[in-house]
C-alpha atoms as a PDB file:
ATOM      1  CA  UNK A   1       0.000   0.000   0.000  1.00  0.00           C
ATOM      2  CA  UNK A   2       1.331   3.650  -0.698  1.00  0.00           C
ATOM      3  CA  UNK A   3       0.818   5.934   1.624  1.00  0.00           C
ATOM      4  CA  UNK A   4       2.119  10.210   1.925  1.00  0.00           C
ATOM      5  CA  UNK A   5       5.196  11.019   4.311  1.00  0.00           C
ATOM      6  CA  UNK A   6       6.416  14.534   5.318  1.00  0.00           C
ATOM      7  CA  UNK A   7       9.122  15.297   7.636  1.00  0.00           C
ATOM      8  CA  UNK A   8      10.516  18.442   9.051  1.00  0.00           C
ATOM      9  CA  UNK A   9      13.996  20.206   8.176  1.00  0.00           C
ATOM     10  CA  UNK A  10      15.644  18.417  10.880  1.00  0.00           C
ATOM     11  CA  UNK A  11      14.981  14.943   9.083  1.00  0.00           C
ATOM     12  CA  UNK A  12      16.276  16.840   5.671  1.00  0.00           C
ATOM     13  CA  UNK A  13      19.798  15.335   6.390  1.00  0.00           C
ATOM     14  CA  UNK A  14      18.353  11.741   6.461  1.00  0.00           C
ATOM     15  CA  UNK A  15      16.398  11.696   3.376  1.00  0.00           C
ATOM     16  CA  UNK A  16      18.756  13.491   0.915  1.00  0.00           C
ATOM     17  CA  UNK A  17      16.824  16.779   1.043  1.00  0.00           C
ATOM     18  CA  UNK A  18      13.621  15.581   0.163  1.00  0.00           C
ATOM     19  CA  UNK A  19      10.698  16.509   2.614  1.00  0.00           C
ATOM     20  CA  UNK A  20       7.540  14.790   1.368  1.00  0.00           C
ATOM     21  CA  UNK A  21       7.792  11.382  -0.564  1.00  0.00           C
ATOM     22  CA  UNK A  22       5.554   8.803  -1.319  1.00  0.00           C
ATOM     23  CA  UNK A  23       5.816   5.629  -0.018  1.00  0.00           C
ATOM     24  CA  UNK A  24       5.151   1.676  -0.644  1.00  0.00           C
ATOM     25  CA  UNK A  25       4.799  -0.277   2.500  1.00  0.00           C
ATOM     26  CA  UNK A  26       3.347  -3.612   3.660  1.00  0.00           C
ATOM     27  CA  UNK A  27      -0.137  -3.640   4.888  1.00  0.00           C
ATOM     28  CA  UNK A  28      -0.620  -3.881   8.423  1.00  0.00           C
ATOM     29  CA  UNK A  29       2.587  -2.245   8.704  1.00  0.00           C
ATOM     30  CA  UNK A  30       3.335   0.153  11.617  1.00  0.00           C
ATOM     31  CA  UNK A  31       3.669   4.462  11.397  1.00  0.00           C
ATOM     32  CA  UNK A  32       6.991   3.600  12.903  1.00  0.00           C
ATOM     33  CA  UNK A  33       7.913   0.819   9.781  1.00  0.00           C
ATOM     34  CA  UNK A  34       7.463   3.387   7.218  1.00  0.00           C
ATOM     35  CA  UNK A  35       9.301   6.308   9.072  1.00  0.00           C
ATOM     36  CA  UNK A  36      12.432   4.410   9.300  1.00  0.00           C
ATOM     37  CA  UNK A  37      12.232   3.116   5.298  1.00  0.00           C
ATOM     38  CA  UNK A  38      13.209   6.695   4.032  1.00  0.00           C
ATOM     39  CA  UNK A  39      16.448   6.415   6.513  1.00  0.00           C
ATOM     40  CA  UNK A  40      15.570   8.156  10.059  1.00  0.00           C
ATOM     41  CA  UNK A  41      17.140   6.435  12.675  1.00  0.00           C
ATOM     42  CA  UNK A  42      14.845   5.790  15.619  1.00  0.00           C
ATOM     43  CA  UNK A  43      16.422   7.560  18.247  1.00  0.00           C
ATOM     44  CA  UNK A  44      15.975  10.611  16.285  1.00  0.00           C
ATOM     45  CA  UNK A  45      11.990   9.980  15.985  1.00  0.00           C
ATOM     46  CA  UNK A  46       9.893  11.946  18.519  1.00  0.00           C
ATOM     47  CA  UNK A  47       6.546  11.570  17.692  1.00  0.00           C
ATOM     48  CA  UNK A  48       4.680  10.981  14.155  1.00  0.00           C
ATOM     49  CA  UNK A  49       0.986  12.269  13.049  1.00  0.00           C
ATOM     50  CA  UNK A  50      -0.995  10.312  10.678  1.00  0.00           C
ATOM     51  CA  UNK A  51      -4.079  11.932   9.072  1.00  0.00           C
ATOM     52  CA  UNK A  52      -3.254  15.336  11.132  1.00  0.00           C
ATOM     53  CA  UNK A  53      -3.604  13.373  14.791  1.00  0.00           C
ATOM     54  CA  UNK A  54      -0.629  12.371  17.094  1.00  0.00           C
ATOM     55  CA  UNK A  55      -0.747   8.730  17.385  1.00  0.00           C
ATOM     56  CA  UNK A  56       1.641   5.805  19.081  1.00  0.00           C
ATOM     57  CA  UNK A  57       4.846   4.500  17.052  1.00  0.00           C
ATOM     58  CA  UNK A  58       2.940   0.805  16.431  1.00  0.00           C
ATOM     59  CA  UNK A  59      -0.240   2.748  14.749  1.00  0.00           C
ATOM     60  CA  UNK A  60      -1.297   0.576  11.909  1.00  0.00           C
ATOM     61  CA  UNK A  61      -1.522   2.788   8.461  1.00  0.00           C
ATOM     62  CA  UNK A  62      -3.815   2.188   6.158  1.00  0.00           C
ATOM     63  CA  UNK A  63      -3.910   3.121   1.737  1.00  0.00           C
ATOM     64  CA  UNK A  64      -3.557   6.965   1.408  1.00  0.00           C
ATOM     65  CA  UNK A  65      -2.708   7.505   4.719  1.00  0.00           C
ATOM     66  CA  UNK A  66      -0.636  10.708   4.990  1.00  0.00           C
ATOM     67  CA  UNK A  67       2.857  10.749   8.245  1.00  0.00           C
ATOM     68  CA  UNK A  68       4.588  13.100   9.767  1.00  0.00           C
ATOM     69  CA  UNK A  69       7.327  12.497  11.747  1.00  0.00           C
ATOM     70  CA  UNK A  70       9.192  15.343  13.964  1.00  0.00           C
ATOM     71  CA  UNK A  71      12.719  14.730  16.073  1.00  0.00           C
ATOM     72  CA  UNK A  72      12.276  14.662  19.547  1.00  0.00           C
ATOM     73  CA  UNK A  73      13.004  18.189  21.253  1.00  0.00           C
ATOM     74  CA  UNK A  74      16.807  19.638  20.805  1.00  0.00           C
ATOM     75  CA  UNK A  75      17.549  22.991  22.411  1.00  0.00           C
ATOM     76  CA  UNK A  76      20.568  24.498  22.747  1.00  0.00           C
END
C-alpha cells in the first residue's frame, strides 16, 4: 500500500533533502515501519501524526494515509 510522508527540516539530512515522498509499504505495517524506510534512525523519531492526529509508534496505516514524523526536542 502507498501511503504520503512529510518530515521536518531536521529529518532533511536523512532523506537526501527531500521533505515529502511517497511511499510503498506492507499492509498492516506500523507508522513507525514506514518512518524508518526513508532512513531516520529511531532515536531521532519523537513523535509521528498520521491523518493530522498524534498517534503511538505501532499505529497501523492504512492506503492513502498521509505521516509526519518530527525529532524529539533539541535545544541548545
Amino acid at each position: 500500500m502507498r501511503i504520503q510522508i512529510s518530515v521536518t527540516s531536521w529529518f532533511k539530512r536523512f532523506t537526501d533533502g527531500i521533505a515529502e515522498m511517497e511511499i510503498e509499504v506492507s499492509d498492516g505495517a506500523a507508522a513507525v515501519e514506514a518512518v524508518l524506510k526513508t532512513g531516520i534512525p529511531l532515536k531521532e523519531i519523537g513523535f509521528v501524526t498520521v491523518n493530522d492526529m498524534k498517534v503511538d509508534m505501532d499505529h497501523l496505516l492504512h492506503e492513502g494515509d498521509r505521516l509526519r514524523a518530527y525529532p524529539t526536542i533539541i535545544g541548545g
